[in-house]
PDB file of N, CA and C in Angstrom:
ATOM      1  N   UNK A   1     179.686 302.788 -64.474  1.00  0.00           N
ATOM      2  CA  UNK A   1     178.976 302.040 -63.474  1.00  0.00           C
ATOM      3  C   UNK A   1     179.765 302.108 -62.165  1.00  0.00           C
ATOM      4  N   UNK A   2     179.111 302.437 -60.929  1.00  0.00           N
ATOM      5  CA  UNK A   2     179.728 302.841 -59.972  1.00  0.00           C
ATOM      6  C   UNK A   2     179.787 300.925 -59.397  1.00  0.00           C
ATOM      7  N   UNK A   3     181.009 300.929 -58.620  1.00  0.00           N
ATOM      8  CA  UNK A   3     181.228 299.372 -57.778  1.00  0.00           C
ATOM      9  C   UNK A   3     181.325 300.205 -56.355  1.00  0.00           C
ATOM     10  N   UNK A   4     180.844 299.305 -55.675  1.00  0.00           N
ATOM     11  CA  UNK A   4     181.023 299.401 -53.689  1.00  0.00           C
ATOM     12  C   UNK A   4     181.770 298.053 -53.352  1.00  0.00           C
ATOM     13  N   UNK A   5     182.651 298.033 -52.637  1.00  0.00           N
ATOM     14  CA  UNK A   5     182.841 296.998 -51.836  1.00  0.00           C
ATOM     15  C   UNK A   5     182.896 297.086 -50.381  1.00  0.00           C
ATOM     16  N   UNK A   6     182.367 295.673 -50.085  1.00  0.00           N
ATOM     17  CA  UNK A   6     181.719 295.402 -48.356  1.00  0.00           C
ATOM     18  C   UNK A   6     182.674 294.408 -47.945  1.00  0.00           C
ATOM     19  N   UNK A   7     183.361 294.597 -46.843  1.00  0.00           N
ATOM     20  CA  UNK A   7     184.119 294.148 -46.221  1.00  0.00           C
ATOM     21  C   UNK A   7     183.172 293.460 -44.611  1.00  0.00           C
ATOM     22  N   UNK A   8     183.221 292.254 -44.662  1.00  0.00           N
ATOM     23  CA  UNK A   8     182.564 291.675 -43.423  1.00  0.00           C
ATOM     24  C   UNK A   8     183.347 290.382 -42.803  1.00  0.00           C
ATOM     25  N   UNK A   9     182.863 290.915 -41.387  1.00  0.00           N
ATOM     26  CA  UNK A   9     183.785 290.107 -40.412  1.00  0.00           C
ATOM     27  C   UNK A   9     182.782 289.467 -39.795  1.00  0.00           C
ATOM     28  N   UNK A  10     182.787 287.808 -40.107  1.00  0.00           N
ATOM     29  CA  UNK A  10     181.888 286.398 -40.072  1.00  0.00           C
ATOM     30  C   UNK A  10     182.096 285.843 -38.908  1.00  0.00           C
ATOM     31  N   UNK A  11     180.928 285.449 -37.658  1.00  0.00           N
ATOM     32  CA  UNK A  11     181.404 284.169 -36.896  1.00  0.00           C
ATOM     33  C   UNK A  11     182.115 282.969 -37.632  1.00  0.00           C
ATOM     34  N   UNK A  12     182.881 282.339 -36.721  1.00  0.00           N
ATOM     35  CA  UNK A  12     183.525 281.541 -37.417  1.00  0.00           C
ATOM     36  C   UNK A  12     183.202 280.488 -37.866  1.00  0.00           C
ATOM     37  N   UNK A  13     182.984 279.951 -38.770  1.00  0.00           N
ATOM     38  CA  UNK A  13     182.664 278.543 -39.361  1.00  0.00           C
ATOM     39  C   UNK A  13     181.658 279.108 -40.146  1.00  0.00           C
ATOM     40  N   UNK A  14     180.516 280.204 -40.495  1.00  0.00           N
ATOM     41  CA  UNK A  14     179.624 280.773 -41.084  1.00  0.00           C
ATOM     42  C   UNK A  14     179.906 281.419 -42.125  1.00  0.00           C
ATOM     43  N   UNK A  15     180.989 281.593 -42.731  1.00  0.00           N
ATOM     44  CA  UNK A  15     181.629 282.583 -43.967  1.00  0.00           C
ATOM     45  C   UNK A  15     181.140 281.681 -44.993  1.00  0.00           C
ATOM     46  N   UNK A  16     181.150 280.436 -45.288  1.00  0.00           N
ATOM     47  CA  UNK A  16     179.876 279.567 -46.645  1.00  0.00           C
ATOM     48  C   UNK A  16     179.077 280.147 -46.676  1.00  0.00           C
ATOM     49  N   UNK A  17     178.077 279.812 -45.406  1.00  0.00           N
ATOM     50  CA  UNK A  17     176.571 280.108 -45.542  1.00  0.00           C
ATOM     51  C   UNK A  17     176.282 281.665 -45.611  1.00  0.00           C
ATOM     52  N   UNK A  18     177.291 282.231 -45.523  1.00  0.00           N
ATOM     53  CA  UNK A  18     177.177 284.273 -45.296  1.00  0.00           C
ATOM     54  C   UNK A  18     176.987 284.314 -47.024  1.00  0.00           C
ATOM     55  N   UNK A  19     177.887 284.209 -47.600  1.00  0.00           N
ATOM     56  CA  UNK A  19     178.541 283.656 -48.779  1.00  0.00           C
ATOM     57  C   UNK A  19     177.493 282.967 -49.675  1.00  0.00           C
ATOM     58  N   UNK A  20     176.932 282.066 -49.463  1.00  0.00           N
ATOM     59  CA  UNK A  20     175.756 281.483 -50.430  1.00  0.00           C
ATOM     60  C   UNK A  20     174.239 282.297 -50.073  1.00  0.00           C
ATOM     61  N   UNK A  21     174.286 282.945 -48.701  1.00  0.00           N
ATOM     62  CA  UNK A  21     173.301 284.258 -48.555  1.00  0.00           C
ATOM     63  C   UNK A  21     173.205 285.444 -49.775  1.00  0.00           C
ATOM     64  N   UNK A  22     174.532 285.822 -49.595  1.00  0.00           N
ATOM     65  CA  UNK A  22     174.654 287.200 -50.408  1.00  0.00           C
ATOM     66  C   UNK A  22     174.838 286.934 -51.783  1.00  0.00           C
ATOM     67  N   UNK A  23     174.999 285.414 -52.539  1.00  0.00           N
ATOM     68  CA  UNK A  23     175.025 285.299 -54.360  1.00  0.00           C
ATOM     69  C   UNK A  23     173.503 285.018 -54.477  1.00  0.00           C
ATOM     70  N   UNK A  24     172.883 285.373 -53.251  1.00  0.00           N
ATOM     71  CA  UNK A  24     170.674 285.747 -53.724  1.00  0.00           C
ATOM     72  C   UNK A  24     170.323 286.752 -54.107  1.00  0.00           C
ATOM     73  N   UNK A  25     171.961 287.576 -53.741  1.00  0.00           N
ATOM     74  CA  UNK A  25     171.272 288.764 -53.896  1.00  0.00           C
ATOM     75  C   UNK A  25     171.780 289.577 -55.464  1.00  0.00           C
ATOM     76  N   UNK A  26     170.558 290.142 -56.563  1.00  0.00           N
ATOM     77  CA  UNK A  26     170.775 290.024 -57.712  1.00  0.00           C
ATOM     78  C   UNK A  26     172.137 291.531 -57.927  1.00  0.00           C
ATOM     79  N   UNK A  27     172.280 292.281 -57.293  1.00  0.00           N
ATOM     80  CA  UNK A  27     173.282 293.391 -57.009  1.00  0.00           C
ATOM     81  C   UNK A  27     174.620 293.040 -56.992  1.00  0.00           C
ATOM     82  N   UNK A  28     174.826 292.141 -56.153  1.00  0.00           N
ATOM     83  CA  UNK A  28     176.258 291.150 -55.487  1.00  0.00           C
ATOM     84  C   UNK A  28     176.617 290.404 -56.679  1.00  0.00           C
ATOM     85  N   UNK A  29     177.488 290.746 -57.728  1.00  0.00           N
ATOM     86  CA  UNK A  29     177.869 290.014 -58.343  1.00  0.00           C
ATOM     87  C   UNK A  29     179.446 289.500 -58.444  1.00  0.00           C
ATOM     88  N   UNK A  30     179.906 289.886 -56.951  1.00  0.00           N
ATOM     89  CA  UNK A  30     181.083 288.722 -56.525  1.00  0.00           C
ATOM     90  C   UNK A  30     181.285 288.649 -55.400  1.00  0.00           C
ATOM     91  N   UNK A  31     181.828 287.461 -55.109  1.00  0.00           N
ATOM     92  CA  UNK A  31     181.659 287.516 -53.079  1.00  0.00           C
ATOM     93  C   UNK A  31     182.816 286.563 -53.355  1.00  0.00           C
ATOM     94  N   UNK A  32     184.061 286.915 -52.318  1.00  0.00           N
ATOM     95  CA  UNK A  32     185.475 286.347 -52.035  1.00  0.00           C
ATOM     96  C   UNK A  32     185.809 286.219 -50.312  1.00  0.00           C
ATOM     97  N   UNK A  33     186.202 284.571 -50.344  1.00  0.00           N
ATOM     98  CA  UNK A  33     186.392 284.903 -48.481  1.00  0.00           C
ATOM     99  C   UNK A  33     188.134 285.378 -48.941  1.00  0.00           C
ATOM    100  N   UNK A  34     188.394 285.707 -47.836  1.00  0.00           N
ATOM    101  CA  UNK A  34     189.539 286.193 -47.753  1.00  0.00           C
ATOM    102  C   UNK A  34     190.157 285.339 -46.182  1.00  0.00           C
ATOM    103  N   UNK A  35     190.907 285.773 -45.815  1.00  0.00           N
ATOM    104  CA  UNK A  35     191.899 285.574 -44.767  1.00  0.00           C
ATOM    105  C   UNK A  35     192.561 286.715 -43.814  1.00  0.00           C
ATOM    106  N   UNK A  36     192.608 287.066 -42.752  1.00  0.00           N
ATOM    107  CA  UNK A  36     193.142 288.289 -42.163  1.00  0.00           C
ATOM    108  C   UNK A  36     192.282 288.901 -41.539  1.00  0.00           C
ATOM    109  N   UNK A  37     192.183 290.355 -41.644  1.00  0.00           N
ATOM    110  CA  UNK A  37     191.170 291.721 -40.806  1.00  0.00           C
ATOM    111  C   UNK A  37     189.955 290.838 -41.131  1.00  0.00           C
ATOM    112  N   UNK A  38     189.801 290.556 -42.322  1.00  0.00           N
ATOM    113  CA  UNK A  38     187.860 290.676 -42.705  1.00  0.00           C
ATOM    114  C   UNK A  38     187.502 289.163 -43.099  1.00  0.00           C
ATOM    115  N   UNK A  39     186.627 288.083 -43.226  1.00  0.00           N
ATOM    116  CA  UNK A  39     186.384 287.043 -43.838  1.00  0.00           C
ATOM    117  C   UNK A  39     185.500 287.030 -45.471  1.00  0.00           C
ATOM    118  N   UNK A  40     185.370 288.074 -45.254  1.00  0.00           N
ATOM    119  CA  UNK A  40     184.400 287.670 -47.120  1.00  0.00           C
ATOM    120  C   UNK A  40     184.647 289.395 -47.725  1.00  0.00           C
ATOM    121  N   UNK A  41     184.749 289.630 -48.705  1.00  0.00           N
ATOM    122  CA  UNK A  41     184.799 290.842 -49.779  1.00  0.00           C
ATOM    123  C   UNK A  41     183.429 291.074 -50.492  1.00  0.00           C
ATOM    124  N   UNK A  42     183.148 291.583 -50.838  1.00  0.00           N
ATOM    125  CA  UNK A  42     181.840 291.549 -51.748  1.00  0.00           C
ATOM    126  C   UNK A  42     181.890 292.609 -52.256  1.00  0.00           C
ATOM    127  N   UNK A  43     181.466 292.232 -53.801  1.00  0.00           N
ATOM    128  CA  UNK A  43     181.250 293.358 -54.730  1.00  0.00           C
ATOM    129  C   UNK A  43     179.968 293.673 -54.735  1.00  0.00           C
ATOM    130  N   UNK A  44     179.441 294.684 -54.859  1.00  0.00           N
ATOM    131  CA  UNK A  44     178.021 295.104 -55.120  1.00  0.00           C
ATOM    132  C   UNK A  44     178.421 296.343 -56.438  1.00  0.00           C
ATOM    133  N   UNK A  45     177.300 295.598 -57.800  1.00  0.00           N
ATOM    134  CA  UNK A  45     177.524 297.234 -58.725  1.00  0.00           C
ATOM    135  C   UNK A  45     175.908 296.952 -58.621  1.00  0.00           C
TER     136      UNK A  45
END
């Protein structure tokens, strides 16, 4: 099974609601904020 990960850089204070957006989506089966370059990780298999 192939995995992608998406690296996205969030206005600030919006990385929740980005975050409770993308666990709608049935593909995305992990989403991590992070800290640094990017605010959220996401797995897509």
């Amino acid at each position: 099974m192939e995995k992608t990960y998406v690296l996205i850089v969030s206005e600030t204070g919006s990385e929740q609601h980005v975050i409770e957006k993308l666990l709608m989506i049935d593909e995305i089966k992990e989403v991590n904020r992070v800290w640094g370059a990017y605010d959220v990780v996401v797995k897509v298999v």
